[in-house]
PDB file of N, CA and C in Angstrom:
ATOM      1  N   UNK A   1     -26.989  15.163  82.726  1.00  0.00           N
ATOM      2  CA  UNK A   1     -27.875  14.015  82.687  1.00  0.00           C
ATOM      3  C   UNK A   1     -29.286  14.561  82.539  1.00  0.00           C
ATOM      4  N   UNK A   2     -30.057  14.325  81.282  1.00  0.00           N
ATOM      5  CA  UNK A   2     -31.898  14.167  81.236  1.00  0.00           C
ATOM      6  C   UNK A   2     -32.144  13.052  81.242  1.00  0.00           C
ATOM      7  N   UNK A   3     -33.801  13.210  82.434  1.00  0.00           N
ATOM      8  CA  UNK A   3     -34.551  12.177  81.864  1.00  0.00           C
ATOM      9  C   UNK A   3     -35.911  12.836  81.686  1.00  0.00           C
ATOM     10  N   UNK A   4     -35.980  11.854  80.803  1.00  0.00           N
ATOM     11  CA  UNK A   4     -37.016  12.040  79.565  1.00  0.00           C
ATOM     12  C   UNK A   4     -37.796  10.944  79.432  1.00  0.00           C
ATOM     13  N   UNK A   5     -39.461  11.068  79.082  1.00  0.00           N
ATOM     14  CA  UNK A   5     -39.671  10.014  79.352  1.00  0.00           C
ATOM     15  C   UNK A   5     -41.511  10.035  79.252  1.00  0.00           C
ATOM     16  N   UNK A   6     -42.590   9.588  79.124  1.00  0.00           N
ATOM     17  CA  UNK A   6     -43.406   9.119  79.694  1.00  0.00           C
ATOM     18  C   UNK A   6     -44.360   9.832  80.709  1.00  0.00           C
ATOM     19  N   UNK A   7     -45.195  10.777  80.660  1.00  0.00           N
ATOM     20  CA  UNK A   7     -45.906  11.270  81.722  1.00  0.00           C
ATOM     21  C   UNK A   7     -45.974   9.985  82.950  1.00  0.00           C
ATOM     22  N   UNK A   8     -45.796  10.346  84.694  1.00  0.00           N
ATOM     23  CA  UNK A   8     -46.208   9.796  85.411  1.00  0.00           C
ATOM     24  C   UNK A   8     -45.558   8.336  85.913  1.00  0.00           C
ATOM     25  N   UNK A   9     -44.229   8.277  85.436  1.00  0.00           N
ATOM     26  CA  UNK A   9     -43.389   6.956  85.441  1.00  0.00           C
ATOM     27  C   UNK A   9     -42.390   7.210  86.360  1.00  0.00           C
ATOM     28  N   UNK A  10     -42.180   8.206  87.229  1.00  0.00           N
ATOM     29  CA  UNK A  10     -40.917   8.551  88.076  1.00  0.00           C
ATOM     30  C   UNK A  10     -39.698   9.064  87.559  1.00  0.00           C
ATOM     31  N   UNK A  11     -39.893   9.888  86.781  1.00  0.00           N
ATOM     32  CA  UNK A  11     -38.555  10.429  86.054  1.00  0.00           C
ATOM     33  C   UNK A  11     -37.727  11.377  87.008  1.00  0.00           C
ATOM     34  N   UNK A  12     -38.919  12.200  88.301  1.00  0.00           N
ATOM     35  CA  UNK A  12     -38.232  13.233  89.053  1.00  0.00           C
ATOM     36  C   UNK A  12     -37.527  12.302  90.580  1.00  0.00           C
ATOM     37  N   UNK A  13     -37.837  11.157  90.389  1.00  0.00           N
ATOM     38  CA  UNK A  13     -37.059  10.324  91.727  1.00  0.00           C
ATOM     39  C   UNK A  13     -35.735   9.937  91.229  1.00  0.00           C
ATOM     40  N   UNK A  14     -35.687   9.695  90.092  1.00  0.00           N
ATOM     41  CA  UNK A  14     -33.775   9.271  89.640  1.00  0.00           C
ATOM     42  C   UNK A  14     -33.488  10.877  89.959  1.00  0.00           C
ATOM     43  N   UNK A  15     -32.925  12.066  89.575  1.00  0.00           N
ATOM     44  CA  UNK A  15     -32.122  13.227  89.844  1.00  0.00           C
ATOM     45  C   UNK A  15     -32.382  13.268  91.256  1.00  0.00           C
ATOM     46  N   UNK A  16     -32.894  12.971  91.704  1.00  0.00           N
ATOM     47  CA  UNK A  16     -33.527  13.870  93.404  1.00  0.00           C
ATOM     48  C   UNK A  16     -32.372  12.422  94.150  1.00  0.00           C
ATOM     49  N   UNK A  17     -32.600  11.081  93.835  1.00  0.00           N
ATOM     50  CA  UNK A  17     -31.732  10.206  94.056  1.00  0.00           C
ATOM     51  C   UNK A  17     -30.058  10.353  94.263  1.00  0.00           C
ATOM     52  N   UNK A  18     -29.936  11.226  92.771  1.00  0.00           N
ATOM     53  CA  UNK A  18     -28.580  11.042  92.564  1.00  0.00           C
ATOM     54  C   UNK A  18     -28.195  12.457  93.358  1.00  0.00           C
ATOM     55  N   UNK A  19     -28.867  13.679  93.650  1.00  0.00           N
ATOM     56  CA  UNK A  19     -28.506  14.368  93.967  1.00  0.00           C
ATOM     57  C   UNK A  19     -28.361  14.284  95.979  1.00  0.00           C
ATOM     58  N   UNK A  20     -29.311  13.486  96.030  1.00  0.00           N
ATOM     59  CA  UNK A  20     -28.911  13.119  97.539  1.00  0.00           C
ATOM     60  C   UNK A  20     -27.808  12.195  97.811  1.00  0.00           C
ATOM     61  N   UNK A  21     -27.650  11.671  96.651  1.00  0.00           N
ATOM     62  CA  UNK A  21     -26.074  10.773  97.151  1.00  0.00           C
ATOM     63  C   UNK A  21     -25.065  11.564  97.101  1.00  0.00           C
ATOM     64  N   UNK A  22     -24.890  12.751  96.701  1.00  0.00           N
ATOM     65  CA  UNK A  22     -23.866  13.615  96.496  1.00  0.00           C
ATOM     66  C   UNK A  22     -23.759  14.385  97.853  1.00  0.00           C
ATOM     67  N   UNK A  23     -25.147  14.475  98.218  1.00  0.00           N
ATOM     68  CA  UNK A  23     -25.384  15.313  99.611  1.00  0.00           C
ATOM     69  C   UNK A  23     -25.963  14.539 100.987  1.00  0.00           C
ATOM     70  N   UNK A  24     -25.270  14.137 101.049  1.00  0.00           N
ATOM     71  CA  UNK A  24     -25.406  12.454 102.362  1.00  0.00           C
ATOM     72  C   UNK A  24     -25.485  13.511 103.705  1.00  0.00           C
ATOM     73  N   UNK A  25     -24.646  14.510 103.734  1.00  0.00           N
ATOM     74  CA  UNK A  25     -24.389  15.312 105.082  1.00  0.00           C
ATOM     75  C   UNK A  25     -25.695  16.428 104.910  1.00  0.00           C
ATOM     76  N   UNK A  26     -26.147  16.129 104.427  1.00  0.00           N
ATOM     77  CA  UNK A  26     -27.240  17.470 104.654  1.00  0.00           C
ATOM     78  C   UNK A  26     -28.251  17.230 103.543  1.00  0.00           C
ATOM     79  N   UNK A  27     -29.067  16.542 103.318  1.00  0.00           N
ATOM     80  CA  UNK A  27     -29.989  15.728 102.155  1.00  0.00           C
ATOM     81  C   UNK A  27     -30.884  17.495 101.725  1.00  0.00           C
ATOM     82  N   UNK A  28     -30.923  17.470 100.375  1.00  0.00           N
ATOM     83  CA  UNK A  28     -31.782  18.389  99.376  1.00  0.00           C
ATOM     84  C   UNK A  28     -32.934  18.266  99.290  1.00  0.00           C
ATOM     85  N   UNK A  29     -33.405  19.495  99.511  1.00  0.00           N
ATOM     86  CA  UNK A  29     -34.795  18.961  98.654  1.00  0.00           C
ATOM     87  C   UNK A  29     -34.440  19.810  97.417  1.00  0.00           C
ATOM     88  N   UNK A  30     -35.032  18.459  96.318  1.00  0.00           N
ATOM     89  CA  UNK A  30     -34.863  18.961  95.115  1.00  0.00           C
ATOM     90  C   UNK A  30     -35.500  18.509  93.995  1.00  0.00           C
ATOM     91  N   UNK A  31     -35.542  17.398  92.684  1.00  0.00           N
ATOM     92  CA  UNK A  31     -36.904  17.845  92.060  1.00  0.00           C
ATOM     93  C   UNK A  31     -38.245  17.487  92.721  1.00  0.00           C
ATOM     94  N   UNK A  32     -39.702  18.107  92.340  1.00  0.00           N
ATOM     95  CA  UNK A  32     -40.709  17.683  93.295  1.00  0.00           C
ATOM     96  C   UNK A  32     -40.977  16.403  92.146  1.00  0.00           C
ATOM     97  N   UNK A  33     -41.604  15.776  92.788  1.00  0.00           N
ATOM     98  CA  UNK A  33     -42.754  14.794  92.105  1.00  0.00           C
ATOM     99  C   UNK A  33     -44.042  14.508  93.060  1.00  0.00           C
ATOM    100  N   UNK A  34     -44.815  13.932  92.356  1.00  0.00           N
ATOM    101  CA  UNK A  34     -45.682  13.610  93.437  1.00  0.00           C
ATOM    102  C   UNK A  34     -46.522  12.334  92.726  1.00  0.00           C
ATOM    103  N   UNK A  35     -47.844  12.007  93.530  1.00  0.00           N
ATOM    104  CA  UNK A  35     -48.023  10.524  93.641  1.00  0.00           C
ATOM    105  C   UNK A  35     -48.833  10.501  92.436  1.00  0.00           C
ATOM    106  N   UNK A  36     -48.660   9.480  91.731  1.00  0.00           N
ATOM    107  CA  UNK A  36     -49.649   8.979  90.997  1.00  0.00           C
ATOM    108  C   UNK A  36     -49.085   9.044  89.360  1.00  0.00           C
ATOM    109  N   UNK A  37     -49.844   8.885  88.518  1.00  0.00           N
ATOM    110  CA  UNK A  37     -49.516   9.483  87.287  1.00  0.00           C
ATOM    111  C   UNK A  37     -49.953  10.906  86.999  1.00  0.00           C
ATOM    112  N   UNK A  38     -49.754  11.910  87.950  1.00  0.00           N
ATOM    113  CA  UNK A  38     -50.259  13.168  87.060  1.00  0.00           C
ATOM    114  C   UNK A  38     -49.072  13.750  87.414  1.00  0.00           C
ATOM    115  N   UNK A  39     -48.387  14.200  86.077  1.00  0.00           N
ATOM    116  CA  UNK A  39     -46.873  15.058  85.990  1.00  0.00           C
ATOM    117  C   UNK A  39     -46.901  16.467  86.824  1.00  0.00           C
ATOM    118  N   UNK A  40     -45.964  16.628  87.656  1.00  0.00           N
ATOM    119  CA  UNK A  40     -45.729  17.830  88.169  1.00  0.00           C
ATOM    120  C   UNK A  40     -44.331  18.903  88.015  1.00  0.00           C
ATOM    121  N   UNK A  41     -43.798  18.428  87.008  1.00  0.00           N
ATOM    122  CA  UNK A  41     -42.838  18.742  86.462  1.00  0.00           C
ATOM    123  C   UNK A  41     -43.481  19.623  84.926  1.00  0.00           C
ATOM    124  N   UNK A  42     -43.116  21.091  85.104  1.00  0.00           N
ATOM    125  CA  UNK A  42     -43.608  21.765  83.512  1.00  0.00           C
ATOM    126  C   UNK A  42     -42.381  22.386  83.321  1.00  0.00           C
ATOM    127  N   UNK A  43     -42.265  22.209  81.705  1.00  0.00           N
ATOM    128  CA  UNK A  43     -41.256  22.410  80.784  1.00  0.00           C
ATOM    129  C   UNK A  43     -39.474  21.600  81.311  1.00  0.00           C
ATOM    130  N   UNK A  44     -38.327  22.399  81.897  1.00  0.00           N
ATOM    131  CA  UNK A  44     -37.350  21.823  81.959  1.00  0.00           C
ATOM    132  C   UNK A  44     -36.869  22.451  83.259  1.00  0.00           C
ATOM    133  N   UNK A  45     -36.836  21.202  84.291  1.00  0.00           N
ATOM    134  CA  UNK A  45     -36.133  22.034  85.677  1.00  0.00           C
ATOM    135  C   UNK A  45     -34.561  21.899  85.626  1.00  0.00           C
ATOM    136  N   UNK A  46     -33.505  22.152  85.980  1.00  0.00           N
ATOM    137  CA  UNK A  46     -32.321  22.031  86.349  1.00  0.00           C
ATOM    138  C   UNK A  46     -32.114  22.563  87.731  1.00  0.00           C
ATOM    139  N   UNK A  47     -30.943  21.458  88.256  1.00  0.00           N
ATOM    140  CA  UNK A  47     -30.517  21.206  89.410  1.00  0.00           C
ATOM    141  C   UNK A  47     -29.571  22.413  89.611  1.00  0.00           C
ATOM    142  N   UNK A  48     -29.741  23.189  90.356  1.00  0.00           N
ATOM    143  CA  UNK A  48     -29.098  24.297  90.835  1.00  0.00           C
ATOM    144  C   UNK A  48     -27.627  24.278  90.720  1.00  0.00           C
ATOM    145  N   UNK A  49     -26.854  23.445  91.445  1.00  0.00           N
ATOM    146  CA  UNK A  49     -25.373  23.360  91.668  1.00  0.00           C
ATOM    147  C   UNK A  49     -24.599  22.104  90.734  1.00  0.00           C
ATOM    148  N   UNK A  50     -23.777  22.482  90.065  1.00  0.00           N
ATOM    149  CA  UNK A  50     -22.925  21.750  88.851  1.00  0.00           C
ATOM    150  C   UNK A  50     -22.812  20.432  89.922  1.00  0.00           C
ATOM    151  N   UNK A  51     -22.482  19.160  89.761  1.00  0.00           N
ATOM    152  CA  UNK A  51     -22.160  17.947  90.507  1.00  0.00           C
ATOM    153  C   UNK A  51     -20.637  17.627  89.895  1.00  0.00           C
ATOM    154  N   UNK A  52     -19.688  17.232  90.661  1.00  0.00           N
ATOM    155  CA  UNK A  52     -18.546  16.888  90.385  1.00  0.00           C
ATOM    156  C   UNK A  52     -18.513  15.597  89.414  1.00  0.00           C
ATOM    157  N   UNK A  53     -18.092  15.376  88.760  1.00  0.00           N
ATOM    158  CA  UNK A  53     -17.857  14.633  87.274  1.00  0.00           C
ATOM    159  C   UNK A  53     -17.084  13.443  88.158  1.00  0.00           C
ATOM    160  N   UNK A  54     -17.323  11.610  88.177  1.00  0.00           N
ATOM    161  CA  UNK A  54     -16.732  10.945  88.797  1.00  0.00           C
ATOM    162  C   UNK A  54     -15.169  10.850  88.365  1.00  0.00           C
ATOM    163  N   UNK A  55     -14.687  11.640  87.292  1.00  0.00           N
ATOM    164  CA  UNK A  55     -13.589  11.174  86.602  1.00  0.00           C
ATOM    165  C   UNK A  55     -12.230  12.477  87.673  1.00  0.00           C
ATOM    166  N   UNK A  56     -13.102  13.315  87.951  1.00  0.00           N
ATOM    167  CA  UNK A  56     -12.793  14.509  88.884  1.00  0.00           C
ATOM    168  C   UNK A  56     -12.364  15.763  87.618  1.00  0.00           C
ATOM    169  N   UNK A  57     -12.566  15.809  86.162  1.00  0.00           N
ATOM    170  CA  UNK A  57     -12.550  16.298  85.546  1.00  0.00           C
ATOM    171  C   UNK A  57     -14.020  17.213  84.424  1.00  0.00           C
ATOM    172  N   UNK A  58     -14.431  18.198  85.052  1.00  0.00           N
ATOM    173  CA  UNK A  58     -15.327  18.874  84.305  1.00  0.00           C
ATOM    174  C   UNK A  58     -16.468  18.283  85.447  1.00  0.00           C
ATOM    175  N   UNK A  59     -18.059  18.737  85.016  1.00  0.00           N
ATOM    176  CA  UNK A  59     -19.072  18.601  86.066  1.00  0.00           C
ATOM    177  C   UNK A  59     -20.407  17.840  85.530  1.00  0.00           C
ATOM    178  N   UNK A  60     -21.223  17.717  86.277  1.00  0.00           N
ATOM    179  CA  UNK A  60     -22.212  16.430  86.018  1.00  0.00           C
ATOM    180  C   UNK A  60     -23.506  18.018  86.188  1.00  0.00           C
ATOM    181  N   UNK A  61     -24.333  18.151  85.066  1.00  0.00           N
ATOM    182  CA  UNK A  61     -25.560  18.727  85.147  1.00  0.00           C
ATOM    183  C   UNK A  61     -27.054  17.904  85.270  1.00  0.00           C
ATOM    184  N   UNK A  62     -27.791  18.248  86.162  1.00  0.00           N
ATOM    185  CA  UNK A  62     -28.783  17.423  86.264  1.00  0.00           C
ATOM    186  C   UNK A  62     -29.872  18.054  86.008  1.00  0.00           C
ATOM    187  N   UNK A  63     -30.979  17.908  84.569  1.00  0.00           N
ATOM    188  CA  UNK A  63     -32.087  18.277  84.015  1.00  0.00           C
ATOM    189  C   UNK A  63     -33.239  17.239  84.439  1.00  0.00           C
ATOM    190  N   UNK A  64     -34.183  17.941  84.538  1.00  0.00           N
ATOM    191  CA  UNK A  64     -35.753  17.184  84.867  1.00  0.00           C
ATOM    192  C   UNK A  64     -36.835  17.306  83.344  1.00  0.00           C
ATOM    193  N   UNK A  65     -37.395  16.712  82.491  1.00  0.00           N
ATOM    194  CA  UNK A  65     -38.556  17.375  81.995  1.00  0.00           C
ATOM    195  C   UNK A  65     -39.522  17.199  82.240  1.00  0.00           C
ATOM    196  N   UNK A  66     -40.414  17.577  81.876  1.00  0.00           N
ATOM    197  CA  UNK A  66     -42.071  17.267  81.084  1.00  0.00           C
ATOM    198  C   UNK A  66     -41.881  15.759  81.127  1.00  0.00           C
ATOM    199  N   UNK A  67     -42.889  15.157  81.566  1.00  0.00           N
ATOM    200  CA  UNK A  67     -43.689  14.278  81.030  1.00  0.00           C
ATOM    201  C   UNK A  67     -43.768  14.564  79.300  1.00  0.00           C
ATOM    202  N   UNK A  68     -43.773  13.374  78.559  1.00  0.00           N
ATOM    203  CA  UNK A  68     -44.222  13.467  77.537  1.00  0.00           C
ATOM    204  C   UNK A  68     -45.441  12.557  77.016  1.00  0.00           C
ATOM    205  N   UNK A  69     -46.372  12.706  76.084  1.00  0.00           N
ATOM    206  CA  UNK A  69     -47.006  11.843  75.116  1.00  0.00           C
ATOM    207  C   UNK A  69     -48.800  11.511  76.257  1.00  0.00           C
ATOM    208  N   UNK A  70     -49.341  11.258  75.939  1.00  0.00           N
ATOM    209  CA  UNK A  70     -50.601  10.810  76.349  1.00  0.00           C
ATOM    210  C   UNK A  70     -50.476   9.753  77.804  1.00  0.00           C
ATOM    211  N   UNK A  71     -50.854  10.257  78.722  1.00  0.00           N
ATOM    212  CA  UNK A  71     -50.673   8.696  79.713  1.00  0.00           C
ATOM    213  C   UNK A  71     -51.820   7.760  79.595  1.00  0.00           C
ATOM    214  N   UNK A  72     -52.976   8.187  78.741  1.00  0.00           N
ATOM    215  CA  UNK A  72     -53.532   6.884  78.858  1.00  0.00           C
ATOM    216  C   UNK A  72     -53.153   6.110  78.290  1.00  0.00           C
ATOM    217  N   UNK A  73     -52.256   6.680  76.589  1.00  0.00           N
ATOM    218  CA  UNK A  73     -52.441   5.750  75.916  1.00  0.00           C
ATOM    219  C   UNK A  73     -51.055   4.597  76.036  1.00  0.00           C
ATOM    220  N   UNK A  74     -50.051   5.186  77.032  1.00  0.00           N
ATOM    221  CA  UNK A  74     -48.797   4.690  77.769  1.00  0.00           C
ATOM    222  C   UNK A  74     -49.229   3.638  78.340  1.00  0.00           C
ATOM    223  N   UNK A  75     -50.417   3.366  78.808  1.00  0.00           N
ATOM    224  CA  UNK A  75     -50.460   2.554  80.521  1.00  0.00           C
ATOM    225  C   UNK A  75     -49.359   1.224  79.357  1.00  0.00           C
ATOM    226  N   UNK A  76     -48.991   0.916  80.576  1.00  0.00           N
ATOM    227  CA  UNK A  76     -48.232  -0.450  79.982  1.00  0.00           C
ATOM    228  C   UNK A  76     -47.410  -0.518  79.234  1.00  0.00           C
ATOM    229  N   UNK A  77     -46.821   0.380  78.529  1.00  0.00           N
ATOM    230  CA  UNK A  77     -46.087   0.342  77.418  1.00  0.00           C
ATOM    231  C   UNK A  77     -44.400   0.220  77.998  1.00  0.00           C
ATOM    232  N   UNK A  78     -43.629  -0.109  77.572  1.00  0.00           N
ATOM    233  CA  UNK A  78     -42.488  -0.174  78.130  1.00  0.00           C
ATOM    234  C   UNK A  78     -41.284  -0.156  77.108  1.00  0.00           C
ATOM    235  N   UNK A  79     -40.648   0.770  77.072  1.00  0.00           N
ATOM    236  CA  UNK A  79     -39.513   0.706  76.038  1.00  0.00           C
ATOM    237  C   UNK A  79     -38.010   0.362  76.004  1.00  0.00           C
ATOM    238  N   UNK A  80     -37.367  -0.078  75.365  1.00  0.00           N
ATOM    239  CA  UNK A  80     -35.677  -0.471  75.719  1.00  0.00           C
ATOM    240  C   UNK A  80     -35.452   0.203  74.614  1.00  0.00           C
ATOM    241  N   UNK A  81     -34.284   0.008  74.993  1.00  0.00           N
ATOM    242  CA  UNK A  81     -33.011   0.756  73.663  1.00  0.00           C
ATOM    243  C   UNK A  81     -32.474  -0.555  73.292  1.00  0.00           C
ATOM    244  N   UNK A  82     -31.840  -1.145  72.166  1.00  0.00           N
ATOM    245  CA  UNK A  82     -31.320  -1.885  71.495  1.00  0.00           C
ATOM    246  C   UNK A  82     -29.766  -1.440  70.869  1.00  0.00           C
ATOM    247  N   UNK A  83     -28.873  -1.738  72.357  1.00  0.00           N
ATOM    248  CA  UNK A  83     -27.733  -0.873  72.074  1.00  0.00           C
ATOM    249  C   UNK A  83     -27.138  -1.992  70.124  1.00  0.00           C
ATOM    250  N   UNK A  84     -27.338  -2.965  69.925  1.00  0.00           N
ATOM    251  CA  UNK A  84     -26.874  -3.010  68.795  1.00  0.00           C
ATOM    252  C   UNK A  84     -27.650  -3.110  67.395  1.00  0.00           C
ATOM    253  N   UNK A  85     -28.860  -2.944  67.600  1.00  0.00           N
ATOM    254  CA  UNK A  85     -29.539  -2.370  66.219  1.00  0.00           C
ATOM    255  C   UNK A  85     -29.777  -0.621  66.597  1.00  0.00           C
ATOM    256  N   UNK A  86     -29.403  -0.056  67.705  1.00  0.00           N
ATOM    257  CA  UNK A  86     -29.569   1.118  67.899  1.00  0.00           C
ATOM    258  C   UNK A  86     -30.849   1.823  67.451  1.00  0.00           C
ATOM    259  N   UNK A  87     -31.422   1.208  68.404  1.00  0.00           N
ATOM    260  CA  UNK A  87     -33.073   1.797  68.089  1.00  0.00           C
ATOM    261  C   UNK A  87     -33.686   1.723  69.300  1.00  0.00           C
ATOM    262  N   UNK A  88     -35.116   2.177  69.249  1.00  0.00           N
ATOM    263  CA  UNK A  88     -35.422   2.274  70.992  1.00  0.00           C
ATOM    264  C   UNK A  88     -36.883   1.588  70.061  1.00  0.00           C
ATOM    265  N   UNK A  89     -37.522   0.137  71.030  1.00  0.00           N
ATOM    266  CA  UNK A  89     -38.683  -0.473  70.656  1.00  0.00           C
ATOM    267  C   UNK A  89     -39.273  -0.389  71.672  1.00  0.00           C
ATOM    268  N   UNK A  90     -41.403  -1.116  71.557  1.00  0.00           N
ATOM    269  CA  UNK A  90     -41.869  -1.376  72.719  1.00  0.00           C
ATOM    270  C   UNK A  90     -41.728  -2.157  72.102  1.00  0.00           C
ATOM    271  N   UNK A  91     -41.983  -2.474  74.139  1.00  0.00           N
ATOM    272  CA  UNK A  91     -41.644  -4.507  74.351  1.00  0.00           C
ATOM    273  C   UNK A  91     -43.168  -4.387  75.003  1.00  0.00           C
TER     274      UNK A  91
END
């Protein structure tokens, strides 16, 4: 799993999320983020230990990146995917 995304939008709280639900008996610390919009994430982190795959077959990898693209010129911008014209727009 990457997320990708947007300087300053919370991309490092989804993995750090999913990786504490895996670890309920003893909570991780694991990707950093911190407050505000200024990215603290440089280049590509990965989550140390493979995560068990829900199917119980093969394993779940968890990547962090970069912030991407300008945050000023983001403020507000918000994007979806269009699973049937298969395209990603702002809304």
């Amino acid at each position: 799993i990457v997320y990708v995304g947007d300087m300053g939008v919370g991309k490092s709280k989804l993995p750090t999320v999913i990786v504490n639900t895996f670890y309920t008996q003893r909570p991780q610390r694991s990707f950093r983020s911190g407050p505000g919009i200024y990215g603290v994430t440089h280049g590509i982190w990965m989550w140390s230990d493979s995560l068990p795959h829900p199917s119980g077959e093969g394993s779940v990898l968890l990547l962090d990146c970069e912030g991407m693209d300008d945050i000023d010129k983001n403020i507000g911008a918000n994007y979806v995917i269009d699973k049937d014209q298969k395209q990603m727009m702002n809304k």
